[in-house]
Structures are given as C-alpha cells and as structure tokens.
Protein backbone atom coordinates (compact mmCIF):
# COMPACT_ATOMS: atom_id res chain seq x y z
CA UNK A 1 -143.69 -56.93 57.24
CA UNK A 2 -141.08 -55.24 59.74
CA UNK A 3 -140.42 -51.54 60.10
CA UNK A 4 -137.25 -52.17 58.11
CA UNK A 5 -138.35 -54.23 55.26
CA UNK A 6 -140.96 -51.44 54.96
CA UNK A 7 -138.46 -48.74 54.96
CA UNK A 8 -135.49 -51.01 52.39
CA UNK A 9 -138.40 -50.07 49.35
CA UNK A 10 -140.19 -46.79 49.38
CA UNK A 11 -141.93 -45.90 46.23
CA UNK A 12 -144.06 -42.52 45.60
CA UNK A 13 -146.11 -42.07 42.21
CA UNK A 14 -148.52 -39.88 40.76
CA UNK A 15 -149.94 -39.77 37.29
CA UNK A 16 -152.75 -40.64 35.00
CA UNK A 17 -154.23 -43.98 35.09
CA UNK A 18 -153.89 -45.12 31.18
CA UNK A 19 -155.43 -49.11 31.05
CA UNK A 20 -158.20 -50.69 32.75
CA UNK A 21 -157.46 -52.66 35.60
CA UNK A 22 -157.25 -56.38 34.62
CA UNK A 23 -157.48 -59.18 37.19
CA UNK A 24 -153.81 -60.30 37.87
CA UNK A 25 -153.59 -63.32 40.52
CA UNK A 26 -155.30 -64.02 43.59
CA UNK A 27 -153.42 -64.83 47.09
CA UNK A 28 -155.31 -66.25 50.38
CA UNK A 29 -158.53 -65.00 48.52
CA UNK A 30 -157.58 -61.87 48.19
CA UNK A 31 -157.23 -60.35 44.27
CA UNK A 32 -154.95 -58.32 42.75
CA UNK A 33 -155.18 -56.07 39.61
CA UNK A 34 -152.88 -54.51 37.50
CA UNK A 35 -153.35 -51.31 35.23
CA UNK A 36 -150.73 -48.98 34.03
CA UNK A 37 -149.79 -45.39 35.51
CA UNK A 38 -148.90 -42.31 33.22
CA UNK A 39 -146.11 -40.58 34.95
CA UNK A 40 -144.96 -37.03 33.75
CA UNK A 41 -141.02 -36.08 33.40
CA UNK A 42 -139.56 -32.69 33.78
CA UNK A 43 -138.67 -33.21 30.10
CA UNK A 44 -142.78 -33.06 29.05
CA UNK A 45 -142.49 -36.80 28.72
CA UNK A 46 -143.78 -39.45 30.46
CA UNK A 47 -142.71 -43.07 31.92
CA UNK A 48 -145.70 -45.79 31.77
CA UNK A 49 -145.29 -47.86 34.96
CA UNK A 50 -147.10 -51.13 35.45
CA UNK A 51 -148.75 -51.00 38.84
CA UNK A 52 -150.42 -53.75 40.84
CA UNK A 53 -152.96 -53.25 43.34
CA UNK A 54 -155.41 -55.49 45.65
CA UNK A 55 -159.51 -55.01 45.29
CA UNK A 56 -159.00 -54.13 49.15
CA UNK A 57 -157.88 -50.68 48.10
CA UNK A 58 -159.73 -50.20 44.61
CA UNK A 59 -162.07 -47.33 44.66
CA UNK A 60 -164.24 -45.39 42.59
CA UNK A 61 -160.83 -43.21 41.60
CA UNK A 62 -159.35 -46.08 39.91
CA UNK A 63 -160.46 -45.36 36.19
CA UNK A 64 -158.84 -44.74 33.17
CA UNK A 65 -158.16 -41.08 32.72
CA UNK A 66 -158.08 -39.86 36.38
CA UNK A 67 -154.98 -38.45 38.54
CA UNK A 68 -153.66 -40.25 41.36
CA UNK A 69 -151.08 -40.64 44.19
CA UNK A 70 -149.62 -43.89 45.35
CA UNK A 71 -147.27 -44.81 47.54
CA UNK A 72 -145.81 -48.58 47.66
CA UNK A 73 -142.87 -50.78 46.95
CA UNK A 74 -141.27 -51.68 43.17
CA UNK A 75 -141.30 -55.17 43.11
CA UNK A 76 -140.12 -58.39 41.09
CA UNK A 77 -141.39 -61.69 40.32
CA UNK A 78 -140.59 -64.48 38.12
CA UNK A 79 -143.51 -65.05 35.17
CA UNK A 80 -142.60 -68.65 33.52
CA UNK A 81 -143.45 -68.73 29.92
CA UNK A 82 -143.14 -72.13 27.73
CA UNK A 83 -139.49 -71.50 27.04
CA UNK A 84 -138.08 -69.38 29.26
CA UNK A 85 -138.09 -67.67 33.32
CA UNK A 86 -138.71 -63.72 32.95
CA UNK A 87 -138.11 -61.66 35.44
CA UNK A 88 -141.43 -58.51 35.58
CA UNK A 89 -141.37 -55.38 37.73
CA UNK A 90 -144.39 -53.90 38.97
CA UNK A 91 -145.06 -51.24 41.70
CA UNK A 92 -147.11 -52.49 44.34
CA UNK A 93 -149.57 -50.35 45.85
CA UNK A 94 -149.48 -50.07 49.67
CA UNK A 95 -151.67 -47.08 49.63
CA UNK A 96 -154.13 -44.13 47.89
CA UNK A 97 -152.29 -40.82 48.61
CA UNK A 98 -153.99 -37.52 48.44
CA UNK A 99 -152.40 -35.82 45.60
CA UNK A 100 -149.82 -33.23 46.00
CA UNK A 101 -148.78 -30.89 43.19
CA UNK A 102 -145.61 -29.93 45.21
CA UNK A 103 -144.21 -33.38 45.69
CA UNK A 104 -142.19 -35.17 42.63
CA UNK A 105 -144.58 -37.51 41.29
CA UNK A 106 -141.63 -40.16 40.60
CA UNK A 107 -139.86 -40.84 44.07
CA UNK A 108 -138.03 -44.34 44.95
CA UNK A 109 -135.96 -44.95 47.93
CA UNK A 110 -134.21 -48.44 47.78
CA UNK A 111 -131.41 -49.89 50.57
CA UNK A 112 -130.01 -53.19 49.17
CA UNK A 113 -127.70 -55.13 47.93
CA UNK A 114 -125.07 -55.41 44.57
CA UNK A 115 -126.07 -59.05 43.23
CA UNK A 116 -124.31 -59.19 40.09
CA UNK A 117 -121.27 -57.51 39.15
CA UNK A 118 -121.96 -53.92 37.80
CA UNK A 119 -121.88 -53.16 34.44
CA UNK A 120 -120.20 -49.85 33.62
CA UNK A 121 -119.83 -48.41 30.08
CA UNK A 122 -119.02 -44.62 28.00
CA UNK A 123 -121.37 -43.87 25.32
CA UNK A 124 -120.31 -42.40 21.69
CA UNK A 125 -121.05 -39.08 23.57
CA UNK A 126 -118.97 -39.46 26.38
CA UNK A 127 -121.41 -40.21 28.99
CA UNK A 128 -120.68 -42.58 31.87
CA UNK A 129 -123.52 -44.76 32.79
CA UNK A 130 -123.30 -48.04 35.22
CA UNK A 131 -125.76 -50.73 35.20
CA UNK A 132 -126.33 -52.39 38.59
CA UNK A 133 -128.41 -55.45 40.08
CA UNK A 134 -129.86 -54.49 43.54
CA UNK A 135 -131.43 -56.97 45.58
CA UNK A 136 -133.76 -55.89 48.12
CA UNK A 137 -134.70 -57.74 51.01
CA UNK A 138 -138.86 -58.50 51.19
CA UNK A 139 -140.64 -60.16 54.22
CA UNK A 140 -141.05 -64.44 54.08
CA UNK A 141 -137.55 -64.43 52.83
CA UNK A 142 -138.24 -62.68 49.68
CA UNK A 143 -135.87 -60.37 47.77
CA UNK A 144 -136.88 -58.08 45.26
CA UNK A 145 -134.24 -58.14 42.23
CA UNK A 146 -134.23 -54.31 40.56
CA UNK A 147 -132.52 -52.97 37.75
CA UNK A 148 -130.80 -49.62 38.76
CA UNK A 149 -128.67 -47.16 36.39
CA UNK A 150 -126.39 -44.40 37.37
CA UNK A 151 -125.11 -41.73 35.50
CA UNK A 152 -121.88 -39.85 35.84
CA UNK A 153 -120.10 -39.56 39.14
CA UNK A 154 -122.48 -42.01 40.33
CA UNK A 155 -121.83 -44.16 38.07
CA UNK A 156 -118.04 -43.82 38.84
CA UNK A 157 -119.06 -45.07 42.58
CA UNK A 158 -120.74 -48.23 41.85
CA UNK A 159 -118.82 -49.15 39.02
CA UNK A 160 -115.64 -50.51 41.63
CA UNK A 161 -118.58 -51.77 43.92
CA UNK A 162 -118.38 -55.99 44.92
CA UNK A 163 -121.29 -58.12 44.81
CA UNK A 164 -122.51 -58.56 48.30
CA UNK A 165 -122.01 -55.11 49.32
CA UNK A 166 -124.79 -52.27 50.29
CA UNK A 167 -126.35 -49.54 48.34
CA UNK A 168 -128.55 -46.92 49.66
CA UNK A 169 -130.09 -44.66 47.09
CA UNK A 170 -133.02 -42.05 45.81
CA UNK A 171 -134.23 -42.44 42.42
CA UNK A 172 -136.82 -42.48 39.66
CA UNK A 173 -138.42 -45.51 38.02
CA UNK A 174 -137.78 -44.95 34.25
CA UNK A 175 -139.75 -46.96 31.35
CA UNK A 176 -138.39 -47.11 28.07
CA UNK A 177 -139.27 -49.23 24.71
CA UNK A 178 -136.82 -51.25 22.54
CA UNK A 179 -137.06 -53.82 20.12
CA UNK A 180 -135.21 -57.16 19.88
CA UNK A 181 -134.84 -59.38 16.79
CA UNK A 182 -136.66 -62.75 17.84
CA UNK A 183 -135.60 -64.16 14.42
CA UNK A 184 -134.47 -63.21 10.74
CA UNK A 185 -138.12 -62.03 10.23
CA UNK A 186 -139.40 -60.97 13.28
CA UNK A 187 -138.72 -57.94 15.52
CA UNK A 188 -140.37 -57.70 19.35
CA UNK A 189 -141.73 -54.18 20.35
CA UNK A 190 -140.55 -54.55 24.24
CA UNK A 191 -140.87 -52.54 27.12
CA UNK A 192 -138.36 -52.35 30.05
CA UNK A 193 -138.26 -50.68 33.21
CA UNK A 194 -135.10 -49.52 35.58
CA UNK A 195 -134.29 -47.31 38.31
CA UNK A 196 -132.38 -44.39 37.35
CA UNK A 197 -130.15 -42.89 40.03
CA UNK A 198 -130.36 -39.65 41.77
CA UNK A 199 -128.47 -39.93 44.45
CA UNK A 200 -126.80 -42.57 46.66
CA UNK A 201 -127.16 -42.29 50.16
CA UNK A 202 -124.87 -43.05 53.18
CA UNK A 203 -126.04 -45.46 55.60
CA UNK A 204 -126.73 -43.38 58.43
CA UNK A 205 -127.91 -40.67 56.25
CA UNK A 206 -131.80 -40.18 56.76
CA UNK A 207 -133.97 -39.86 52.91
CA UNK A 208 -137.19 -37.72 52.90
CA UNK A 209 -139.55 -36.94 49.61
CA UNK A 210 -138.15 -34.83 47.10
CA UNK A 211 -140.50 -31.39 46.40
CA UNK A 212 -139.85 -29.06 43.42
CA UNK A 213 -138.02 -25.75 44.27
CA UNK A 214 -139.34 -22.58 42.45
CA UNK A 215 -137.52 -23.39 38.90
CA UNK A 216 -139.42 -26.40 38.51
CA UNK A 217 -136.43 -28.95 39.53
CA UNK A 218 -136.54 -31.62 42.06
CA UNK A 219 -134.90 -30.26 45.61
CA UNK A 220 -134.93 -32.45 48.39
CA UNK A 221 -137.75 -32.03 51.19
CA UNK A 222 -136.94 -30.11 54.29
C-alpha cells in the first residue's frame, strides 16, 4: 500500500476491549480476528466498534477488559448471506499504540469520494443532518464504501455536493442500535455504524490528531 492510500483512511481508537477475539478469515495463511472495542464519548457514553486484527499483531494485551490504543483504517466488505449482499464495517488494525490520555480516543481522517447522491433531511427539532456515501480508494483496486453523517453547516455543504466529487474530512466513528420489522411478528435488534462529521477539510489543508483542551473538548493538535 502507497503513501497515499495509507494517508486517504486514518483511524485512531482507544477503549476497552468488550468480546473475545473470534477467528474471522484467513488470507495467504495469515489469520485474522475480530473482537469488539468499548469507546468512551464526551457524553459518558460509549460507541462499540467492531475491530479486526491479524494474529501477527495479537499480544498478551488483547483480552477482554483491558485498555488499548489502535491506530488503522475503517474498512468495508461485502458478507453474502442466503438471500441477500450486506455491506459490514470493521476497523482494521494497522498497529498497537501506546495509550495516550491526552489524545481523543475516537479520531478518523477520510479523503474520498461522493458515490451516491447525498441524502439531506430536518428533523422534528429542527436539526439539519446529511447522509453521505464516501468511497475511499484501498490498494489492489479496492475501495472502501463508508457511511458518513454531517450535522448542521456541514451538512449544508455536502448536501449540493455531485457524485464523483471529493471530500476531505475529520470525524468520529459512531455505533448506534435500531430495530427493523423482518415480518408481522418479528422485530431485528440491529446494530449500525457511520462516520459522524467534525469537520471537512480543504484539499491542501494538512489534518493532525485531535487532543482535548483544558475543558475536556476535542481541540485540534498543534
């Protein structure tokens, strides 16, 4: 993988390992595993975020209960089930970071491209929200496809934005749990995950980590 496909998908995590790792898929004879990460909000909540990770870099750290850093790419893949293609997101883990208490523990950096028109909607409260399609270019030809929302004047940007056209932007990766009727009887406890906006950056503008400042927000890294 090329400097620039390295730099088009940034990710930085750290949080509480909640699952056992669980064998995923194998590649060239190399395994993968995937266990889920515990990531803290400002708001005293937390995002669970699927990670995947190869036995090259599993260490003694990775247990259920401990604290760690990662840093890696979000990712996308198509699982085929016996009706339908489904499209899963996973954060793939480059490498073990020492962990930081003064860096955000939910950092993603993402340059891409609009793939589907954006989606832009007011809710009963008045708040302005745009969904958006981002593909992101992967080495062997690969794109990953990411689910991005932005919020506001952000969401005012993209909303006008044409498919084909660049997007540069600092985020968070946000899970969240829903439920969809399968049939008259039967309701689906699901769990979806998204990119929610921070800030869109120009193209020549240069991105760094994001540290707290002194009232506990996120300011950007000197």
């Amino acid at each position: 993988m090329n400097y620039e496909q390295m730099n088009n998908n940034k990710v930085y995590l750290r949080g509480k390992i909640v699952s056992n790792p669980v064998f995923s898929h194998e590649v060239f004879g190399e395994k993968f595993y995937e266990f889920n990460l515990e990531v803290p909000r400002l708001s005293e909540s937390f995002d669970t975020i699927p990670v995947t990770i190869s036995e090259r870099i599993i260490n003694k750290s990775i247990y259920v209960g401990n604290l760690i850093t990662i840093s890696g790419q979000f990712r996308s893949y198509n699982k085929q089930t016996e009706t339908k293609s489904k499209l899963v997101l996973t954060v793939f883990v480059r490498e073990l970071e020492p962990n930081d208490e003064l860096m955000n523990p939910n950092i993603i950096e993402l340059n891409g491209y609009i793939c589907k028109e954006p989606v832009f909607r007011t809710t009963p409260f008045k708040r302005e929200i745009c969904d958006v399609l981002l593909a992101v270019n992967r080495a062997y030809n690969k794109s990953d496809y990411i689910p991005c929302i932005a919020w506001g004047r952000n969401a005012r940007f993209v909303k006008d934005m044409k498919v084909g056209e660049a997007l540069n932007l600092v985020g968070r990766i946000q899970s969240r749990v829903y439920q969809k009727r399968v049939s008259d009887d039967l309701v689906e406890t699901k769990n979806a995950y998204e990119i929610s906006i921070t800030k869109i950056v120009s193209e020549d503008g240069s991105l760094n980590y994001v540290k707290y400042d002194n009232s506990g927000n996120f300011a950007n890294a000197e």
